[in-house]
C-alpha atoms as a PDB file:
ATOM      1  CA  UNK A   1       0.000   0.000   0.000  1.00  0.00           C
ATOM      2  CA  UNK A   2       1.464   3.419  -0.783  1.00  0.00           C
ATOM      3  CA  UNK A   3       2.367   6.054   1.734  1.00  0.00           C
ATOM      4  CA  UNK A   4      -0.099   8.669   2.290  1.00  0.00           C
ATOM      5  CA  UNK A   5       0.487  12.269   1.864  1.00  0.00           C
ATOM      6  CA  UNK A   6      -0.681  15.721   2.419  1.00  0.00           C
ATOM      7  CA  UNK A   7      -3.319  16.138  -0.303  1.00  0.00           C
ATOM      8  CA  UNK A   8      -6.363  14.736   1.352  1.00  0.00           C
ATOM      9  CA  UNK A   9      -4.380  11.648   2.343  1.00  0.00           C
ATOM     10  CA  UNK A  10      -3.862  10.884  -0.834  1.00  0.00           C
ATOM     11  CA  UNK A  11      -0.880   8.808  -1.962  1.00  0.00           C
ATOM     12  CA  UNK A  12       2.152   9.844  -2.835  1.00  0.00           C
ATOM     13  CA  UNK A  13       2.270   9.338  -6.537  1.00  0.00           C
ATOM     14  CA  UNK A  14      -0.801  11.131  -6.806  1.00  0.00           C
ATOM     15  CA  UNK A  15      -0.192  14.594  -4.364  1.00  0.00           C
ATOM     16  CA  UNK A  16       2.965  14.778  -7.289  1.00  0.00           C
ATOM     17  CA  UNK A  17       0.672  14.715 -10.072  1.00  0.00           C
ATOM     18  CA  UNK A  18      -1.971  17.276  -8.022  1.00  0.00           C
ATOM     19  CA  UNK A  19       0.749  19.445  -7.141  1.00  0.00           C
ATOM     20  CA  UNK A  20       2.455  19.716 -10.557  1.00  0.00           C
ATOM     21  CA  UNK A  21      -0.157  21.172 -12.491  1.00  0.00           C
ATOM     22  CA  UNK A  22      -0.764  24.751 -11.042  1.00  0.00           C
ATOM     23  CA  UNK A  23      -5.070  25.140 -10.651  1.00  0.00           C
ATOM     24  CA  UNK A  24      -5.121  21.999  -8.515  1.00  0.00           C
ATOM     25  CA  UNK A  25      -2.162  22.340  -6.611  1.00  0.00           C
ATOM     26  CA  UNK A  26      -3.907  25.961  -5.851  1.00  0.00           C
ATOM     27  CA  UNK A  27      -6.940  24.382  -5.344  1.00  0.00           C
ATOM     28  CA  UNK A  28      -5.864  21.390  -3.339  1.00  0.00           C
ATOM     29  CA  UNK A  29      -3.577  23.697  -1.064  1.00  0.00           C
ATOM     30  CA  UNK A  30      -6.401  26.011  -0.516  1.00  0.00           C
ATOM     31  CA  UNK A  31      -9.012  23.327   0.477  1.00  0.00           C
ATOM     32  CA  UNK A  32      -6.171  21.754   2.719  1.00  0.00           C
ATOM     33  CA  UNK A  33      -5.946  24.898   4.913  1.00  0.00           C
ATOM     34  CA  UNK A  34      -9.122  25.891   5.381  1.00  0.00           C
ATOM     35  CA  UNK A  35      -9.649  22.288   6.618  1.00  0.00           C
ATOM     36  CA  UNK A  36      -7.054  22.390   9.090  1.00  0.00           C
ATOM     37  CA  UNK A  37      -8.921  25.746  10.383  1.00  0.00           C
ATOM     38  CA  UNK A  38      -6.060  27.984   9.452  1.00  0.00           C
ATOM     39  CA  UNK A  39      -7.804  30.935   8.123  1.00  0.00           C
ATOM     40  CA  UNK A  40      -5.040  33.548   7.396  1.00  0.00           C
ATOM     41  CA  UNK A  41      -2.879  30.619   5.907  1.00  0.00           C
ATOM     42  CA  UNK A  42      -5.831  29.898   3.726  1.00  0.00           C
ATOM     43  CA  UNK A  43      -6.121  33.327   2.968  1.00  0.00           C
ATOM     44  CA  UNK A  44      -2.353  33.824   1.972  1.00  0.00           C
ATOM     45  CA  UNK A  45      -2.490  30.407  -0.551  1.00  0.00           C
ATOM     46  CA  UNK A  46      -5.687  32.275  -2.400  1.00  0.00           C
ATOM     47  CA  UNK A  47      -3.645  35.509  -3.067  1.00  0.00           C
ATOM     48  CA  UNK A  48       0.095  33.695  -3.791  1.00  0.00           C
ATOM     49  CA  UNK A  49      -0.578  30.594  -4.918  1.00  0.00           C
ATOM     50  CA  UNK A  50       0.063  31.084  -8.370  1.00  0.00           C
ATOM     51  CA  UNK A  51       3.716  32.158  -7.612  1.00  0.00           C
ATOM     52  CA  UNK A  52       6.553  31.556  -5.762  1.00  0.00           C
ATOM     53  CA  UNK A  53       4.238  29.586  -3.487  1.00  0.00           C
ATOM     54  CA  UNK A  54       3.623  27.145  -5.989  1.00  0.00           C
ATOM     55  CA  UNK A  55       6.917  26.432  -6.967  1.00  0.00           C
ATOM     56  CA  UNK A  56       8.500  26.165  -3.240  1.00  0.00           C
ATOM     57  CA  UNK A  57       5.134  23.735  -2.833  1.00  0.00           C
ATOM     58  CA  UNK A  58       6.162  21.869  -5.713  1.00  0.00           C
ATOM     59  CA  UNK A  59       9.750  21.526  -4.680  1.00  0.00           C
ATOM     60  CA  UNK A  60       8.527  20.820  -0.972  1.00  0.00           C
ATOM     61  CA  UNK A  61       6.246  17.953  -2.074  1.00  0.00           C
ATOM     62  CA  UNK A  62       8.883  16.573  -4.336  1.00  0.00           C
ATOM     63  CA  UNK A  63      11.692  16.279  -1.463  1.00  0.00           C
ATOM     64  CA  UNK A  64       9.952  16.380   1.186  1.00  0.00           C
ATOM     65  CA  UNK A  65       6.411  14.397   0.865  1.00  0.00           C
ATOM     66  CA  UNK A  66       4.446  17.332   2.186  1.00  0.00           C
ATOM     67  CA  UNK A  67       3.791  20.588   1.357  1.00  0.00           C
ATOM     68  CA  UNK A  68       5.169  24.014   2.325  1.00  0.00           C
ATOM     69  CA  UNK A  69       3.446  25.087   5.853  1.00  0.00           C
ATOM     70  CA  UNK A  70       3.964  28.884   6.139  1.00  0.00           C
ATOM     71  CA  UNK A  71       1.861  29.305   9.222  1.00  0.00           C
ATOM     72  CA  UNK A  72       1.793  26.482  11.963  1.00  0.00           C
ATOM     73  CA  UNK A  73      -0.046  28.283  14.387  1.00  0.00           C
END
């Protein structure tokens, strides 16, 4: 069974695939905050995501198997 990962437990393979093309990694990261009830970090993926978030998420999810967590509060 594959490892889960941060895209709504989703494997692996998959959160790769979501987080390489740039609408759903947008998407995905948006829905992902505002499910973990971190407004303000929801807020700040809606306005940046299409940048420099999206690449340090890609890279993040690549290396790392997660993606980029600006606010952990």
């Amino acid at each position: 069974m594959a490892k889960k990962s941060d895209y709504f437990g989703l494997s692996y393979l998959v959160s790769v695939i979501l987080a390489i093309i740039p609408v759903t990694s947008w998407l995905c990261g948006a829905i992902t905050r505002l499910q973990e009830g971190k407004i303000v970090a929801f807020i700040i993926r809606l306005i940046g995501g299409f940048t420099v978030i999206w690449i340090v998420d890609l890279i993040c999810m690549i290396f790392s198997k997660h993606i980029l967590r600006l606010l952990n509060v």
